[in-house]
N, C-alpha and C. Protein backbone atom coordinates (compact mmCIF):
# COMPACT_ATOMS: atom_id res chain seq x y z
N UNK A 1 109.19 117.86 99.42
CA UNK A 1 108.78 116.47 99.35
C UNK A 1 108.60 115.87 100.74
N UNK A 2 109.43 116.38 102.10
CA UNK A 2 109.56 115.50 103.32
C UNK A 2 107.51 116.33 103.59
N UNK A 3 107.33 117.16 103.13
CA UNK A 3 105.52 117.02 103.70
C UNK A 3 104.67 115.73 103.03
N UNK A 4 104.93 115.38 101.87
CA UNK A 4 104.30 114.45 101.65
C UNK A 4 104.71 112.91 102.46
N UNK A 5 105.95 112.83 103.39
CA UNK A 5 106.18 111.79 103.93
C UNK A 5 105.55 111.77 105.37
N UNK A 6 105.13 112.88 105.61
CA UNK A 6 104.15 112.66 106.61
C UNK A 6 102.71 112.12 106.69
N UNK A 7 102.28 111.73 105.81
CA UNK A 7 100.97 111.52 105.43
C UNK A 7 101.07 109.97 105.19
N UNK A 8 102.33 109.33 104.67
CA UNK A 8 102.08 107.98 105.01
C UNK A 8 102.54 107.36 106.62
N UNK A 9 103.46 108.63 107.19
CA UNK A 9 103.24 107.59 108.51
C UNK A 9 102.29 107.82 109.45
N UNK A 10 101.63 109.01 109.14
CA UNK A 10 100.18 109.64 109.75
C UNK A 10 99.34 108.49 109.77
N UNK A 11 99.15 108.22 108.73
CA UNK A 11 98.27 107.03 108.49
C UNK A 11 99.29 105.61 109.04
N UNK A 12 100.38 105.72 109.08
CA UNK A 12 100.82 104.08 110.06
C UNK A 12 100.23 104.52 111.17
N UNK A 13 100.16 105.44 111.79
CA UNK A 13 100.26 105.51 113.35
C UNK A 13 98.61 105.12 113.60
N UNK A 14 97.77 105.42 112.88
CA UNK A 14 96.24 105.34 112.51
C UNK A 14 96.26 103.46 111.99
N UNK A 15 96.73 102.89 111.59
CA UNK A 15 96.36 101.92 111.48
C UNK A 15 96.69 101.08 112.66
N UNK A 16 97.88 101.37 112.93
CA UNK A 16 97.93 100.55 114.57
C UNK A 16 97.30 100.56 115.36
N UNK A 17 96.82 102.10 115.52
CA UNK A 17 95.39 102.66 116.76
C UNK A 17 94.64 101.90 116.51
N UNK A 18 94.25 101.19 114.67
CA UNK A 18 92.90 101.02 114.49
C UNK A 18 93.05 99.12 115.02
N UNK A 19 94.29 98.64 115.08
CA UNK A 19 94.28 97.11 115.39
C UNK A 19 94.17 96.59 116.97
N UNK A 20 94.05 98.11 117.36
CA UNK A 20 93.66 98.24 119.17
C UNK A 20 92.29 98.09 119.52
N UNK A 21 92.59 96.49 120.10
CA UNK A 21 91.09 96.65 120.77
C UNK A 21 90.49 97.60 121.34
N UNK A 22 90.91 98.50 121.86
CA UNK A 22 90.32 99.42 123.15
C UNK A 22 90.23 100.79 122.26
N UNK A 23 90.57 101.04 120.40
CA UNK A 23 90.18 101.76 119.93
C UNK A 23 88.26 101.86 119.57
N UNK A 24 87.80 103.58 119.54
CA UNK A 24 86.96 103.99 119.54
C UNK A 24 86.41 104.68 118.26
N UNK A 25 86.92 104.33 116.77
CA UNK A 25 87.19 105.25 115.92
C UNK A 25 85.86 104.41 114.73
N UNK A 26 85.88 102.84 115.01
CA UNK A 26 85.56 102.21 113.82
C UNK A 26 85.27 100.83 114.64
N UNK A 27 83.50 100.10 114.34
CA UNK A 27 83.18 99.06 115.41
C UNK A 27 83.35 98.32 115.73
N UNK A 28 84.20 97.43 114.93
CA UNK A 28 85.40 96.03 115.03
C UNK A 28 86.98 96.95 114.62
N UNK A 29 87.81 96.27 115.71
CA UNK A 29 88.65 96.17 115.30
C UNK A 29 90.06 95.76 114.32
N UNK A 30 90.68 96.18 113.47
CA UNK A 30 91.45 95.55 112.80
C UNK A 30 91.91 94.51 113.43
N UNK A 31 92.62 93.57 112.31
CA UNK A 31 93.31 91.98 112.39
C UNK A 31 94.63 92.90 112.68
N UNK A 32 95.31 92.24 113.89
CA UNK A 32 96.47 92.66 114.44
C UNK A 32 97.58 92.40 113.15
N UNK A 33 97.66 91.38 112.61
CA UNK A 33 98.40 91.07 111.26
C UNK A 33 98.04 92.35 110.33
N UNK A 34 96.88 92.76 109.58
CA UNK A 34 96.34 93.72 108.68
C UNK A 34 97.21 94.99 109.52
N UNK A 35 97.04 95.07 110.76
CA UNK A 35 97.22 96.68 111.30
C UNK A 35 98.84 96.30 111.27
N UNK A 36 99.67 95.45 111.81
CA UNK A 36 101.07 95.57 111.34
C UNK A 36 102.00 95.53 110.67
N UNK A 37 100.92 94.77 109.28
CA UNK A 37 101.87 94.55 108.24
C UNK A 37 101.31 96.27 107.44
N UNK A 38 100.34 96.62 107.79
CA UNK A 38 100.10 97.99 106.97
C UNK A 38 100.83 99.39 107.53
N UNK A 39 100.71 99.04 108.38
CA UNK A 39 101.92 99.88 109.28
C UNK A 39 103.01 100.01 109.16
N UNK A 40 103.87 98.63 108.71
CA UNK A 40 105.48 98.62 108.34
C UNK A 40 105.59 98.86 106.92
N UNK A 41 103.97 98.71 105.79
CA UNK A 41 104.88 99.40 104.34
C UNK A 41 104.62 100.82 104.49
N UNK A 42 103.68 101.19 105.41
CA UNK A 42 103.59 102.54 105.43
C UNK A 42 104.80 103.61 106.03
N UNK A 43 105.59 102.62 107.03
CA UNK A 43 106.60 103.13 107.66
C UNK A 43 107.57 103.46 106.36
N UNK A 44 107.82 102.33 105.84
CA UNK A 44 108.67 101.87 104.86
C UNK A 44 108.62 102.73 103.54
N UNK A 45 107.22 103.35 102.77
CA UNK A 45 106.70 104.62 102.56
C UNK A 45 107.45 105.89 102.48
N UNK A 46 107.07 106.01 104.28
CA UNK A 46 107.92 106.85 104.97
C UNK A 46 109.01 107.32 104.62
N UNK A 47 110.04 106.38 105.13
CA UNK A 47 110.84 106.19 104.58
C UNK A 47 111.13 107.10 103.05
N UNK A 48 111.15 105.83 102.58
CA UNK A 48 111.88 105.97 101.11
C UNK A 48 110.99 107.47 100.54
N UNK A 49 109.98 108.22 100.72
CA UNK A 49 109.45 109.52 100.84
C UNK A 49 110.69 110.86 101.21
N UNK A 50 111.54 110.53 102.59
CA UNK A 50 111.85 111.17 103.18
C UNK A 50 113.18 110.84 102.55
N UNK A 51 113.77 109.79 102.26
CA UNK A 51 115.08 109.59 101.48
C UNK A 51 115.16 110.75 99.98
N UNK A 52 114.23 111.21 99.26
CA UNK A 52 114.27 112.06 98.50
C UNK A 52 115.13 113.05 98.75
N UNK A 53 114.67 113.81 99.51
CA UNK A 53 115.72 114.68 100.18
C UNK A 53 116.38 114.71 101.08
N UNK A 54 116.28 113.65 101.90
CA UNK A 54 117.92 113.52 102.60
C UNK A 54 118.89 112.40 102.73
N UNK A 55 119.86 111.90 103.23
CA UNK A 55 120.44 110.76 103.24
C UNK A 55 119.82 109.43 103.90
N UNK A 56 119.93 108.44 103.89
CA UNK A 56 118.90 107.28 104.26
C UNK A 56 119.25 107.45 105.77
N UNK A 57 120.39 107.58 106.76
CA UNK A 57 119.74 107.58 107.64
C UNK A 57 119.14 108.38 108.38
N UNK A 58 119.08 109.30 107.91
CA UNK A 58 118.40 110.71 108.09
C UNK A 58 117.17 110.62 108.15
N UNK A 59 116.68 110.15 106.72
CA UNK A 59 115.44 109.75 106.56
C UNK A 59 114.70 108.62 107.44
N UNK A 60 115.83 108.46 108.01
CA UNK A 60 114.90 106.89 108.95
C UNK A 60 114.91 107.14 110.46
N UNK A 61 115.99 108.56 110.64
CA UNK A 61 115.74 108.91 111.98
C UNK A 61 114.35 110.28 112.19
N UNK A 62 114.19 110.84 111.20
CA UNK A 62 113.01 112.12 110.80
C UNK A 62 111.80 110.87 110.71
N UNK A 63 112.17 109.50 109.64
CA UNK A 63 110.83 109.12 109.92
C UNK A 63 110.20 108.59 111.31
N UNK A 64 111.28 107.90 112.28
CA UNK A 64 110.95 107.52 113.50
C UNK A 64 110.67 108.76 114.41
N UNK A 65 110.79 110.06 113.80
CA UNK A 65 110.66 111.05 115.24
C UNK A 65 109.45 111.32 114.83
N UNK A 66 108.32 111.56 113.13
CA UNK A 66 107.38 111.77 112.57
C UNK A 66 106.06 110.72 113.61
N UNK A 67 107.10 109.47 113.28
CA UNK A 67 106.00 107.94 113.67
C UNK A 67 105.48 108.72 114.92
N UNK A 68 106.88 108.59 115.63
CA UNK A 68 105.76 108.59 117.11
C UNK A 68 105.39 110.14 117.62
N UNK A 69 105.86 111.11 117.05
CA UNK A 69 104.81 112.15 116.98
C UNK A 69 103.37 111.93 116.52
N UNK A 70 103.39 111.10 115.21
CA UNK A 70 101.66 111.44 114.89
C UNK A 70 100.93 109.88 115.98
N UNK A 71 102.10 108.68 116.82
CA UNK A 71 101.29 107.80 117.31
C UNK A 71 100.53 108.53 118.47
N UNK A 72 101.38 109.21 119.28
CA UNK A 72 101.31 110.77 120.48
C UNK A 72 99.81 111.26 119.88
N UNK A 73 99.73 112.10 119.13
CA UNK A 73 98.68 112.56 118.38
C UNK A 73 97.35 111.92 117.85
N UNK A 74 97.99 110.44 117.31
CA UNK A 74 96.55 109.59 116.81
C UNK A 74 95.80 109.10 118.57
N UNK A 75 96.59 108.91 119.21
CA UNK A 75 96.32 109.37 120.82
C UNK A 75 95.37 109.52 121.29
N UNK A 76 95.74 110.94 121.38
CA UNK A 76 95.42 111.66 122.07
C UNK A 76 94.31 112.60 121.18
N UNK A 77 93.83 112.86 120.18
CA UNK A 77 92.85 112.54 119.24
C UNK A 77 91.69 111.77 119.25
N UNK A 78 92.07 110.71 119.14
CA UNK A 78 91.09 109.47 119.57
C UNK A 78 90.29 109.65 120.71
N UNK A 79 91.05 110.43 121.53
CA UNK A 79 89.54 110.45 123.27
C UNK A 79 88.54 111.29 123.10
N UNK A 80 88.75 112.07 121.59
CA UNK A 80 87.44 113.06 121.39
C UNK A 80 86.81 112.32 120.47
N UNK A 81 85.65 112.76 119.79
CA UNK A 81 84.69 112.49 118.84
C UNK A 81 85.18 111.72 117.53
N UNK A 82 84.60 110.61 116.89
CA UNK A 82 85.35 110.02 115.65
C UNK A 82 84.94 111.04 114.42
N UNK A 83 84.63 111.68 114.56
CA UNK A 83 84.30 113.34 113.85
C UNK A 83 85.58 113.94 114.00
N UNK A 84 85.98 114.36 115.35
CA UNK A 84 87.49 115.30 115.30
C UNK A 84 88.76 114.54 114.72
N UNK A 85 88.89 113.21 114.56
CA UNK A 85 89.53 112.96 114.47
C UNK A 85 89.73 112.31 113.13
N UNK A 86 88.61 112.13 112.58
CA UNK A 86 88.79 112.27 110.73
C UNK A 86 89.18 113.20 110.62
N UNK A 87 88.45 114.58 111.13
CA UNK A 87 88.76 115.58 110.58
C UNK A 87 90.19 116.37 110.81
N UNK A 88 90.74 115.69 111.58
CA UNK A 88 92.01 116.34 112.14
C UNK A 88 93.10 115.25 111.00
N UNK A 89 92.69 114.18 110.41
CA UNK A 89 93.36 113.37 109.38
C UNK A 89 93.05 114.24 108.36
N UNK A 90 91.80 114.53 107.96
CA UNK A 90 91.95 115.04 106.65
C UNK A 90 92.53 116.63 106.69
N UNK A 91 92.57 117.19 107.75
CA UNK A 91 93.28 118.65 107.90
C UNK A 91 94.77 118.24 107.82
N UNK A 92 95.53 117.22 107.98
CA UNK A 92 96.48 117.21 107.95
C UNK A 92 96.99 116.53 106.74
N UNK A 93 96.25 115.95 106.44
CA UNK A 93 96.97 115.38 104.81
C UNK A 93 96.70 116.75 103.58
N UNK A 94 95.36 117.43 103.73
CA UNK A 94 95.34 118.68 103.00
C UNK A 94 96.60 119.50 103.31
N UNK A 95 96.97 119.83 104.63
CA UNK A 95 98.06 120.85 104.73
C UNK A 95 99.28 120.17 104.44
N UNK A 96 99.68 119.27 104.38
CA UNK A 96 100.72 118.13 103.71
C UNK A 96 100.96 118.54 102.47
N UNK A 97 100.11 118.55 101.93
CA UNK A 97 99.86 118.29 100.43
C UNK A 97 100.19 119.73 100.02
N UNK A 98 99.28 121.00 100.70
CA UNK A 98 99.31 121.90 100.02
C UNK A 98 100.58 122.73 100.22
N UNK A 99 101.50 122.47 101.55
CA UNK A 99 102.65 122.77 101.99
C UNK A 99 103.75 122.35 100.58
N UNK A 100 103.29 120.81 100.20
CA UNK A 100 104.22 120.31 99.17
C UNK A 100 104.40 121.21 97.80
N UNK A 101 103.40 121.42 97.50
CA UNK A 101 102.24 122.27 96.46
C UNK A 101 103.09 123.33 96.29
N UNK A 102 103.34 124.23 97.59
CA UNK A 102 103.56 125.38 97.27
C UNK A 102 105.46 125.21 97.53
N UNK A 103 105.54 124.33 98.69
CA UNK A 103 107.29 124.24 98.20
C UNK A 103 107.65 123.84 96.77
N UNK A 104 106.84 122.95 95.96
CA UNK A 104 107.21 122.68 94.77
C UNK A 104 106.69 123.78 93.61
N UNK A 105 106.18 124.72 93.58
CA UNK A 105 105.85 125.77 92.62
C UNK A 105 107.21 126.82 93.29
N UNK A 106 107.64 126.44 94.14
CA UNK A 106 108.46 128.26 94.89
C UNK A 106 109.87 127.48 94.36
């Protein structure tokens, strides 16, 4: 289950990028309100995702080391093509998913 909790803070770290003016991904920028309040249920997500299998604060210290791994990543991502970097979202929510997939059939 903790692969599927990566995929909602994948996407927090992506919505904050996206409330950055100086982001390159999409031609207006998000409403700083929209990018932080979507960010904290996504954290929050997170969270309660990662509480499945472990104790809450566990889950809230794995989700803060997740956050700013994928913010590092939505990054450093971003300085290439808005092509690599969909595609490096949707490669990672597929392998999320299918990681879950197969821990939950084994």
């Amino acid at each position: 289950m903790s692969f599927i909790a990566i995929i909602p803070l994948w996407l927090a770290a992506l919505s904050l990028y996206l409330g950055s003016e100086r982001q390159n991904l999409i031609s207006n920028a998000w409403p700083k309100s929209l990018a932080g309040f979507s960010t904290l249920l996504l954290f929050i997500l997170g969270i309660v995702v990662f509480s499945f299998d472990y104790p809450w604060v566990s889950s809230m210290l794995a989700a803060l080391v997740v956050f700013m791994l994928s913010l590092f990543t939505v990054t450093i991502s971003s300085g290439y093509s808005k092509m690599r970097t969909l595609t490096i979202t949707a490669a990672l929510c597929v392998l999320s998913l299918s990681f879950w997939g197969a821990s939950y059939v084994a």
